[in-house]
Protein backbone atom coordinates (compact mmCIF):
# COMPACT_ATOMS: atom_id res chain seq x y z
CA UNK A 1 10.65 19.21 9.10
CA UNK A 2 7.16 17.40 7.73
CA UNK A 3 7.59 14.11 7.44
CA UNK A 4 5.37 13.26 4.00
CA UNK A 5 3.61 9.86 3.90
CA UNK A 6 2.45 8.29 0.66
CA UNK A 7 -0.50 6.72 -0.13
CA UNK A 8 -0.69 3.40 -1.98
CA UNK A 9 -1.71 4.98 -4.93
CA UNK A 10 1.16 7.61 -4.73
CA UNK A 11 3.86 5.63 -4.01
CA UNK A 12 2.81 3.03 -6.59
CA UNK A 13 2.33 5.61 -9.43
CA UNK A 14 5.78 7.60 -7.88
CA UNK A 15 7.22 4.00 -9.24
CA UNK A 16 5.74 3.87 -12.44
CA UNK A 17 3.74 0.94 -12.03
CA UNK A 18 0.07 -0.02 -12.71
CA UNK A 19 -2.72 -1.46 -10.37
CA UNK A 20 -2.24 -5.03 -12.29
CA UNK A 21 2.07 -4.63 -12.37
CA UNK A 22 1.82 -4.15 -8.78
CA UNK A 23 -0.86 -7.02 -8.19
CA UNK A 24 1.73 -9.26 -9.93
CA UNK A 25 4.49 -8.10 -7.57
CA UNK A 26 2.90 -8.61 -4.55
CA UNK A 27 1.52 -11.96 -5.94
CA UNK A 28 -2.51 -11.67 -5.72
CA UNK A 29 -5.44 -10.63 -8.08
CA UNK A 30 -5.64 -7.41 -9.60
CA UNK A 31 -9.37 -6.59 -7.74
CA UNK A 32 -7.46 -7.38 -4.10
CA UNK A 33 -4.74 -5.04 -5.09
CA UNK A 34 -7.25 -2.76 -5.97
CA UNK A 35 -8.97 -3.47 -2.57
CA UNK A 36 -5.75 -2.91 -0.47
CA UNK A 37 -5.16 0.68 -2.78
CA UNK A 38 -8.85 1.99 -1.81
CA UNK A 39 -8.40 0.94 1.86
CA UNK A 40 -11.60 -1.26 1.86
CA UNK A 41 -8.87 -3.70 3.88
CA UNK A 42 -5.31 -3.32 5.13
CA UNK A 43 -2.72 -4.55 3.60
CA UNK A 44 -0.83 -7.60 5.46
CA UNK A 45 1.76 -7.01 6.83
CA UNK A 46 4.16 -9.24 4.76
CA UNK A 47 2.57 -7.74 1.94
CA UNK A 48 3.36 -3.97 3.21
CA UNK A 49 7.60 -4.57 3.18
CA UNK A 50 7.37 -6.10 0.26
CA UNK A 51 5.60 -3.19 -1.26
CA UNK A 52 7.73 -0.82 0.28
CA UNK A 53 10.60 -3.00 -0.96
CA UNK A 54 9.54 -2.11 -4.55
CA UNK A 55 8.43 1.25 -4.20
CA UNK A 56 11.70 2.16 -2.85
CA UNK A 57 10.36 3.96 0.25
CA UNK A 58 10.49 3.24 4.04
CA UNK A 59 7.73 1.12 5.08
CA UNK A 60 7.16 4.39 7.70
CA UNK A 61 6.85 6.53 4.97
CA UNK A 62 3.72 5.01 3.36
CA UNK A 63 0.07 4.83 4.39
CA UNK A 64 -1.23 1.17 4.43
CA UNK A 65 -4.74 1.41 6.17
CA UNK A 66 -7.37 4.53 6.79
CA UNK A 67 -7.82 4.12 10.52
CA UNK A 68 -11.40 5.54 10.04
CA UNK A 69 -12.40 2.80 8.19
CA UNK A 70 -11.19 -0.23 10.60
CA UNK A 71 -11.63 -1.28 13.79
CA UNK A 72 -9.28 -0.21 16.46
CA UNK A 73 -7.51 -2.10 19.22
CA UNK A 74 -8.71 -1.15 22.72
């Protein structure tokens, strides 16, 4: 079985919601949503179940960061 993961975008659109609904949501400016949905800088954690939360998916399900474009832990 393939276990599908969302995107930001995809999970947010799967919901119905816009870039500026969601920003309202999680409670911050349209451009840092925005930010967050292009992976220019992951999404806090706090932030992440609460998206989750109103995208009705698992917080496992959805992509919050593009590991190629941040630093990793060594």
């Amino acid at each position: 079985m393939t276990n599908v993961k969302f995107t930001l975008k995809q999970a947010r659109k799967y919901k119905g919601l816009t870039q500026e609904e969601m920003a309202k949501v999680l409670k911050m400016a349209k451009r840092t949503y925005i930010d967050y949905e292009q992976y220019k800088i992951p999404l806090r954690i706090d932030k992440a179940y609460l998206f989750a939360e109103c995208v009705g998916f698992s917080i496992d399900d959805i992509i919050f960061f593009d590991p190629r474009l941040h630093f990793k832990c060594s």
